[in-house]
Structure formats: C-alpha cells, structure tokens
C-alpha atoms as a PDB file:
ATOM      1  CA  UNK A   1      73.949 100.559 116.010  1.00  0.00           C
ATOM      2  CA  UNK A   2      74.693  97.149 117.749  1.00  0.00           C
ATOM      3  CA  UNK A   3      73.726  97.062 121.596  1.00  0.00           C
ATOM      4  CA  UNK A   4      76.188  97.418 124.271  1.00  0.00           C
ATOM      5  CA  UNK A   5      74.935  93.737 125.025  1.00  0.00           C
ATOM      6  CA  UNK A   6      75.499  92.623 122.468  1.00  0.00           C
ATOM      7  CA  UNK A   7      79.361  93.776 121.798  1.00  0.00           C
ATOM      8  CA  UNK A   8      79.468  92.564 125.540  1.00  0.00           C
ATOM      9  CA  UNK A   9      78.624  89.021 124.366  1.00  0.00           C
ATOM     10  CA  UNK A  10      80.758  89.310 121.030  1.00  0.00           C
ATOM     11  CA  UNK A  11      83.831  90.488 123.380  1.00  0.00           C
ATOM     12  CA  UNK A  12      83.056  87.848 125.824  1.00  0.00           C
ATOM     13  CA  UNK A  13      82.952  85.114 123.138  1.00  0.00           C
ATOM     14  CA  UNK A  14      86.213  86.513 121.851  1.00  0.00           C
ATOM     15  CA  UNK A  15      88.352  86.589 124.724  1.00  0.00           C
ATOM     16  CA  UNK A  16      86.930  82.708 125.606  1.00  0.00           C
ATOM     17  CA  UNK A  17      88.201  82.052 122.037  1.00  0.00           C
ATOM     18  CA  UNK A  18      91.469  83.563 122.632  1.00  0.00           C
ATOM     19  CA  UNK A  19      92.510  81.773 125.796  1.00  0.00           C
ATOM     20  CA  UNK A  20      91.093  78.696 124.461  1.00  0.00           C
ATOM     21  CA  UNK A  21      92.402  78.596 121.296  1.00  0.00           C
ATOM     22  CA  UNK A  22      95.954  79.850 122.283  1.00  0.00           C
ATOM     23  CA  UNK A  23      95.639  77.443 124.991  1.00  0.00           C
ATOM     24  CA  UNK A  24      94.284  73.968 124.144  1.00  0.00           C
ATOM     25  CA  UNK A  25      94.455  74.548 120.191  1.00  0.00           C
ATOM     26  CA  UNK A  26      91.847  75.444 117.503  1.00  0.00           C
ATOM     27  CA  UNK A  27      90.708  72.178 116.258  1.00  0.00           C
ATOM     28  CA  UNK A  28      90.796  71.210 120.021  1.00  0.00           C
ATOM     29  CA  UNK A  29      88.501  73.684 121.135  1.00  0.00           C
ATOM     30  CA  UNK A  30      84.715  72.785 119.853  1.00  0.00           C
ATOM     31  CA  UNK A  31      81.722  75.302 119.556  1.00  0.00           C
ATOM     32  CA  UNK A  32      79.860  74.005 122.223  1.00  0.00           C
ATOM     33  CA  UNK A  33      82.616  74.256 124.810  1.00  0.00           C
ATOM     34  CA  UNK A  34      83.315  77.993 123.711  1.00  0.00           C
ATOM     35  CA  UNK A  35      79.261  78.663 123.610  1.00  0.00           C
ATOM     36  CA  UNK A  36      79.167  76.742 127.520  1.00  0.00           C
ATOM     37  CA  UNK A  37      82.482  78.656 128.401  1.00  0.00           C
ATOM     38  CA  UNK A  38      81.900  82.437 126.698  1.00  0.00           C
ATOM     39  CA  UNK A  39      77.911  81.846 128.352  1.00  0.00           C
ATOM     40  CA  UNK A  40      75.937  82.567 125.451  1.00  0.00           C
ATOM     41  CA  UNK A  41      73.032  80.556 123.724  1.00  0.00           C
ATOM     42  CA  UNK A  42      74.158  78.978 119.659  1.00  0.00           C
ATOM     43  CA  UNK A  43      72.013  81.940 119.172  1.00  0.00           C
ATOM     44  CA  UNK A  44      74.245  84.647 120.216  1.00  0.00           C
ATOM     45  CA  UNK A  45      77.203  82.861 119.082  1.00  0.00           C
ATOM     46  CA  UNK A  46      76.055  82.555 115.678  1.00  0.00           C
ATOM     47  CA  UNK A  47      74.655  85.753 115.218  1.00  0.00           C
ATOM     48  CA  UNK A  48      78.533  87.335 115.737  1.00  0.00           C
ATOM     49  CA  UNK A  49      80.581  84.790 114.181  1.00  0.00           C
ATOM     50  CA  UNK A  50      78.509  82.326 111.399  1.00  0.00           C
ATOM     51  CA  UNK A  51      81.143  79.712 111.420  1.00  0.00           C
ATOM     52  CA  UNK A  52      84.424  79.133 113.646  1.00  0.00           C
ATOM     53  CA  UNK A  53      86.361  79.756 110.663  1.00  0.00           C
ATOM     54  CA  UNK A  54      84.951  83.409 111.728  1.00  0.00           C
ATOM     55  CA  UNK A  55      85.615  83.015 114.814  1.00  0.00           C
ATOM     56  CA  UNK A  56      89.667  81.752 113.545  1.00  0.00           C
ATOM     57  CA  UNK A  57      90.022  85.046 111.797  1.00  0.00           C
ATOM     58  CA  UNK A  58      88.366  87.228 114.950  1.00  0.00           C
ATOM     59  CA  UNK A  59      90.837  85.392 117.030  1.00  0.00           C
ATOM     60  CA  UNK A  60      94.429  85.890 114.975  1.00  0.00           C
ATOM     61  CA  UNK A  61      93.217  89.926 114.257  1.00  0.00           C
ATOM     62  CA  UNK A  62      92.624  90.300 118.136  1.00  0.00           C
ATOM     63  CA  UNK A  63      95.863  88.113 119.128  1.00  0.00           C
ATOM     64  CA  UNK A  64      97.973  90.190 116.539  1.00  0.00           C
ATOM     65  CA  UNK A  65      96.527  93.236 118.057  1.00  0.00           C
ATOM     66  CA  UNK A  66      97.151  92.234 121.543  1.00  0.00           C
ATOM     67  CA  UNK A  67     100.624  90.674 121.070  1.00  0.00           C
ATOM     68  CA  UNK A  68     101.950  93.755 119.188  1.00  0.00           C
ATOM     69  CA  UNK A  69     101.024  95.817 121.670  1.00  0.00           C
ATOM     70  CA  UNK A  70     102.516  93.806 124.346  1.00  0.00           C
ATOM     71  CA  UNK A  71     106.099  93.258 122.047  1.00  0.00           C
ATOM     72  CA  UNK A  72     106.384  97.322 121.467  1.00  0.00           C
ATOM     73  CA  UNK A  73     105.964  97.599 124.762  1.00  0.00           C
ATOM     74  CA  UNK A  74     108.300  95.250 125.730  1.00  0.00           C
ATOM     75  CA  UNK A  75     110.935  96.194 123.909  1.00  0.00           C
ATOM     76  CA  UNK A  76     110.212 100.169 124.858  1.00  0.00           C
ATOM     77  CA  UNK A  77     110.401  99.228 128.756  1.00  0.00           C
ATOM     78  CA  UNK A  78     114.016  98.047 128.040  1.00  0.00           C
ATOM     79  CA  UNK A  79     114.942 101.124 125.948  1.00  0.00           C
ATOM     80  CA  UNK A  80     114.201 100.424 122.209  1.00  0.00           C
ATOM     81  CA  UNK A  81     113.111 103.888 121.875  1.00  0.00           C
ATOM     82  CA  UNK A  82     116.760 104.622 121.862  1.00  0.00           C
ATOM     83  CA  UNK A  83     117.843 102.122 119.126  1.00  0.00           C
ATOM     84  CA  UNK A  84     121.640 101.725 119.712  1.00  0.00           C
ATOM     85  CA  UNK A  85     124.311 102.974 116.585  1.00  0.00           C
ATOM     86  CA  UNK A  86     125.778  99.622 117.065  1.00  0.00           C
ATOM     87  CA  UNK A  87     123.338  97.537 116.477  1.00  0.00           C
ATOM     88  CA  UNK A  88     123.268  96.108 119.846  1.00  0.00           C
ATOM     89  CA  UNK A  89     119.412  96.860 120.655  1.00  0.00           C
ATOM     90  CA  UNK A  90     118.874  93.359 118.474  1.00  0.00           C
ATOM     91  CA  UNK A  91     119.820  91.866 122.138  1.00  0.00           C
ATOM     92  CA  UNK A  92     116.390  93.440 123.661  1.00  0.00           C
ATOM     93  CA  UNK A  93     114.487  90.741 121.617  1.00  0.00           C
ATOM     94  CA  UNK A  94     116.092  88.033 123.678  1.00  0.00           C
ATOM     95  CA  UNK A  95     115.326  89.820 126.880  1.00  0.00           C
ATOM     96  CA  UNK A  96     111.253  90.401 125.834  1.00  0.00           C
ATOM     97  CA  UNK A  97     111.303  86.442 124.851  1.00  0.00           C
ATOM     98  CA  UNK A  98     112.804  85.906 128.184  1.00  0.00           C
ATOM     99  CA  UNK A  99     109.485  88.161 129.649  1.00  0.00           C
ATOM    100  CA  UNK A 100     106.907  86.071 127.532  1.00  0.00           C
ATOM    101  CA  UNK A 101     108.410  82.577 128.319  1.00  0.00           C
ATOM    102  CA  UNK A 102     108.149  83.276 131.739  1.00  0.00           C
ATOM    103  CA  UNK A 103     103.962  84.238 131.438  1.00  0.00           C
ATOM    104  CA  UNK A 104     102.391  80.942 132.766  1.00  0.00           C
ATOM    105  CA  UNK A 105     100.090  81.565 129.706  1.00  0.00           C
ATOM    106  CA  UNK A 106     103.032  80.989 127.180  1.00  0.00           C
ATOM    107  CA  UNK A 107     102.796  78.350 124.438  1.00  0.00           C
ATOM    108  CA  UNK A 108     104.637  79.683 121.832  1.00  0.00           C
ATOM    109  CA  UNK A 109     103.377  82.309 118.881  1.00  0.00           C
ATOM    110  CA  UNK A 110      99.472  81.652 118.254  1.00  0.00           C
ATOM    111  CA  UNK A 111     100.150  82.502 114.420  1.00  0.00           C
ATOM    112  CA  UNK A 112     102.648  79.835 114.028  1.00  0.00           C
ATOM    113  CA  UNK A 113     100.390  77.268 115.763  1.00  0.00           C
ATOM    114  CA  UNK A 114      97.532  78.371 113.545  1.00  0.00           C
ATOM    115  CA  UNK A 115      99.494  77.597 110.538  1.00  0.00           C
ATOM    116  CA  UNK A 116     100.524  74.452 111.897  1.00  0.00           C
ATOM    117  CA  UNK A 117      96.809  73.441 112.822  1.00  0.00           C
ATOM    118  CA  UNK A 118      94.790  75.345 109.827  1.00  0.00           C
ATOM    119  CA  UNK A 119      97.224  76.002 106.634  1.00  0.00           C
ATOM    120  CA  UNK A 120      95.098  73.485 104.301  1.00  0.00           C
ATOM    121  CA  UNK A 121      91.728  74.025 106.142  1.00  0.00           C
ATOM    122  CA  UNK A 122      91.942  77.767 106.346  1.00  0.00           C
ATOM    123  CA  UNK A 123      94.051  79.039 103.499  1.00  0.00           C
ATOM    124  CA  UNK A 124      93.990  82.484 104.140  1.00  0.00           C
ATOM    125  CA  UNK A 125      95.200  81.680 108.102  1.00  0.00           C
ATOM    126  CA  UNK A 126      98.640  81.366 106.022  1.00  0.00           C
ATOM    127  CA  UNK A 127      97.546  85.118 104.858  1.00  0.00           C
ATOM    128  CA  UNK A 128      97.420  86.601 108.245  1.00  0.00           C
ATOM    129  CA  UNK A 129     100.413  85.007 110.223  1.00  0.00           C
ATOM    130  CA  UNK A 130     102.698  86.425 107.227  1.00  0.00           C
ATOM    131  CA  UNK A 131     100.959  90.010 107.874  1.00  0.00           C
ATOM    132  CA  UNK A 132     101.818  89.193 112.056  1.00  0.00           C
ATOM    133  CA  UNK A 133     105.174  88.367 110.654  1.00  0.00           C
ATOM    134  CA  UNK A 134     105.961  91.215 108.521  1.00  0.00           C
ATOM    135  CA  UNK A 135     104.881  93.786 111.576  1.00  0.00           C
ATOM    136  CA  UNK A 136     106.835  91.712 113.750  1.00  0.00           C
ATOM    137  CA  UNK A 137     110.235  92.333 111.293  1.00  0.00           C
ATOM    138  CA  UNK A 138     108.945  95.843 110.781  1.00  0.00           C
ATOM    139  CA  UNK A 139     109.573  96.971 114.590  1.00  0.00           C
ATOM    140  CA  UNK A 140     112.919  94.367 115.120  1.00  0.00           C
ATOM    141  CA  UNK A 141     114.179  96.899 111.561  1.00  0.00           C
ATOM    142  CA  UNK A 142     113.733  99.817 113.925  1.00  0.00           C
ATOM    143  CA  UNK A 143     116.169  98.199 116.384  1.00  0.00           C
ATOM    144  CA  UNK A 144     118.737  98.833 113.727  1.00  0.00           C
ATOM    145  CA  UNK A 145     120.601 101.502 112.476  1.00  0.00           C
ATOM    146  CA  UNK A 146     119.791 102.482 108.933  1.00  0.00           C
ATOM    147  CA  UNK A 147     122.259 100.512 106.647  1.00  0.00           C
ATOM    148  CA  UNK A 148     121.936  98.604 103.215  1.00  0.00           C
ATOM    149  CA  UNK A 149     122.272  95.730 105.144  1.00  0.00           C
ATOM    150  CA  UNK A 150     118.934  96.430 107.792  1.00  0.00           C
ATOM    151  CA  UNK A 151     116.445  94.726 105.863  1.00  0.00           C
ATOM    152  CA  UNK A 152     118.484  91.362 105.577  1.00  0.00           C
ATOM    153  CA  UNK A 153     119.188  92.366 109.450  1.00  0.00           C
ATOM    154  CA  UNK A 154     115.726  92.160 110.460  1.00  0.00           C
ATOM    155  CA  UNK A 155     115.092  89.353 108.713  1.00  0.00           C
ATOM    156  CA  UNK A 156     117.558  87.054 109.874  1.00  0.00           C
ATOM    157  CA  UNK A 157     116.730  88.531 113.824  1.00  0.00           C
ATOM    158  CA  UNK A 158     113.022  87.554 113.035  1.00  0.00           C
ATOM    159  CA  UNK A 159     113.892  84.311 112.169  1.00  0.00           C
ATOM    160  CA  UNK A 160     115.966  83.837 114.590  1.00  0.00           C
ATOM    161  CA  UNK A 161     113.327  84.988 117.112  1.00  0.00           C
ATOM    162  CA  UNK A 162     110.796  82.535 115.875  1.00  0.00           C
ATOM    163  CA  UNK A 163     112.550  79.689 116.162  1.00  0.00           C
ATOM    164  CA  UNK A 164     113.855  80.820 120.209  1.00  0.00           C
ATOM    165  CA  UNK A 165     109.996  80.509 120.301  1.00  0.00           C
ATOM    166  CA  UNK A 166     109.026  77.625 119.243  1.00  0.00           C
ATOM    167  CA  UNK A 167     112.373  76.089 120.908  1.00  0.00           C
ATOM    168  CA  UNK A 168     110.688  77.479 124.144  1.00  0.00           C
ATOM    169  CA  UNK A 169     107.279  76.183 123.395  1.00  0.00           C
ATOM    170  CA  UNK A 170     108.349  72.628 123.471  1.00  0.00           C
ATOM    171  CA  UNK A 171     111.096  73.084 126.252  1.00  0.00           C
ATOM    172  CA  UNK A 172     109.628  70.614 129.964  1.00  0.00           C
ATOM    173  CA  UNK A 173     110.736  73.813 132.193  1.00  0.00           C
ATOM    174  CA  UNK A 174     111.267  77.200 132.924  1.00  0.00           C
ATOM    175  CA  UNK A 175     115.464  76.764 133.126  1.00  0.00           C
ATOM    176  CA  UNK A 176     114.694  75.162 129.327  1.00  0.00           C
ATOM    177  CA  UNK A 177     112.754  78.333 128.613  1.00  0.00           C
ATOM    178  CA  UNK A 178     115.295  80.367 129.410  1.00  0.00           C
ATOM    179  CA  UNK A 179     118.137  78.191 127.791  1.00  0.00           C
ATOM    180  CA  UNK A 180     116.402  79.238 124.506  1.00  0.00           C
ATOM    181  CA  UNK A 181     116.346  82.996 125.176  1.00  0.00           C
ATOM    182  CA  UNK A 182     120.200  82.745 125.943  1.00  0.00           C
ATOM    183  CA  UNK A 183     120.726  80.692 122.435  1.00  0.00           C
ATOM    184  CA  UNK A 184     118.966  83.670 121.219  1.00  0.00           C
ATOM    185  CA  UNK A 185     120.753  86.129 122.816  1.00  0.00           C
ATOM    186  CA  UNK A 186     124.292  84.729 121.505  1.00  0.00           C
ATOM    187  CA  UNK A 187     122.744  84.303 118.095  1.00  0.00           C
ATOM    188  CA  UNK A 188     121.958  87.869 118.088  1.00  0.00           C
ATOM    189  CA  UNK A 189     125.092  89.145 119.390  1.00  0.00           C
ATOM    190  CA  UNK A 190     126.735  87.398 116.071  1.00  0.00           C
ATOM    191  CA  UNK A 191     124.253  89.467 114.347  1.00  0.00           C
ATOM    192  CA  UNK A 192     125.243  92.690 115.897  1.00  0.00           C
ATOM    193  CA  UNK A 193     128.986  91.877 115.460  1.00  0.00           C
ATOM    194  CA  UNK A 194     128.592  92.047 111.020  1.00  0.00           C
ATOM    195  CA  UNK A 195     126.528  95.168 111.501  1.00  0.00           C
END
C-alpha cells in the first residue's frame, strides 16, 4: 500500500504538471522545472512517473477528468438537466464556453494542444483526445431530443464547439473571447432550427 507521502508527492507533481503543461505547453515545460516547481528530488519524480511521456498520459487522464466534471456541471447550472423538446438546450454550450473563456487560466482545450504538440512523438496522445472527444459529443447528444438525426446533431455541435475554442484561444482580449462564443451561439441556433 503506497504511503500517504508518497500519493502526496505523486498528486503534487501532477497538479504542477497540469498547470504547467496546460499553461506554457508540454514540450515547453522540462523535468527539471516540474521536479524544482512540484518540490520533489529526480528521485521521487521518477519513482511515480519513469518518463514524461508518463507524466503526458497522467496529465490528459486527470485534465479529462477534471474538465468533464467542470463541462457537466456547467451545462447542469444553466438547466441541461431539463434538455429542451426543441432542441434549443444546444445554445447552453455557447453560454459554458462563454464561462471557460472568461477563467484567466483559459488557453483553449489541453487535448487539442496535445495533439498539436505530441501527435508524432506520442502516438497514442491522438488515442486519448478522441476518447475526451467522444465523452465530450456523448453529453452535447443528451442536449438533444431523441431523433434519427441526434447523432449527426451532436456531432456537428461538437465541432462546432471546438473550433469556438480554439477561435477563443488565439483571440488578444476578452471582448474577442466573447465574439467567439456569440459566433457559436448563432451557429448553434441554425442547428436547433433543422432539428
């Protein structure tokens, strides 16, 4: 059974990973700065992840778990619990983008910038953003009312959703943010309007 110090130093290690990572980027971020900034020896370090590429796939299954959390909960706060007949709880996507641009944190969907960074050096990165992906569609298909046309839905509102984000990731300001959460919103409400 691993020590409560230990999982303490593992956690630490991960969450220095995360911000850094998300933050500055993965190639960007060396082992020695996250062993100087996470305050463990190479030892420790080593001993819970044997390369970064360990460390790479630590970091997407703790960002996935994190960011799902924080999107269900999103779009619960603004009523997706109660998907609406017409469709028209697609629009609560724009409104939780809106939310997340506006985190001083934000730069755009970690999986996305993984694949960017990592798809030739870390094949199966590739692998785990499509997994993010597909859970991501999976709870935009329960916006929708059941229909033959839901899956194709989703789809199309995920897609639509990823590229609000990375048109918010490289916007220079908040207003720029928030221009692509509207674009989304209007591209959405075309959605809504063929279900």
């Amino acid at each position: 059974m691993p020590s409560t110090t230990s999982s303490a130093a593992r956690d630490r290690i991960l969450a220095t990973a995360h911000d850094l990572f998300y933050r500055d980027g993965i190639r960007a971020t060396g082992v020695d700065r996250l062993i100087a900034e996470a305050g463990v020896t190479k030892v420790t370090f080593y001993r819970h992840f044997p390369s970064k590429d360990d460390l790479v796939r630590a970091f997407l299954a703790y960002r996935h778990d994190g960011w799902m959390a924080w999107f269900i909960d999103a779009l619960g706060r603004r009523g997706a619990d109660m998907p609406a007949p017409d469709g028209s709880s697609l629009l609560l996507l724009a409104d939780a983008l809106d939310e997340w641009c506006a985190l001083p944190v934000f730069r755009g969907c970690a999986f996305i910038n993984t694949v960017v960074e990592l798809a030739d050096a870390l094949p199966d990165a590739v692998g785990v953003a499509r997994a993010h992906k597909d859970d991501m569609t999976e709870v935009i298909t329960q916006l929708l009312p059941a229909s033959p046309a839901r899956e194709a839905l989703a789809q199309a509102a995920a897609m639509a959703f990823d590229g609000a984000i990375v048109q918010a990731q490289m916007a220079p300001d908040a207003a720029r943010r928030r221009a692509a959460a509207d674009v989304l919103r209007r591209m959405l409400r075309a959605l809504v309007a063929s279900v």
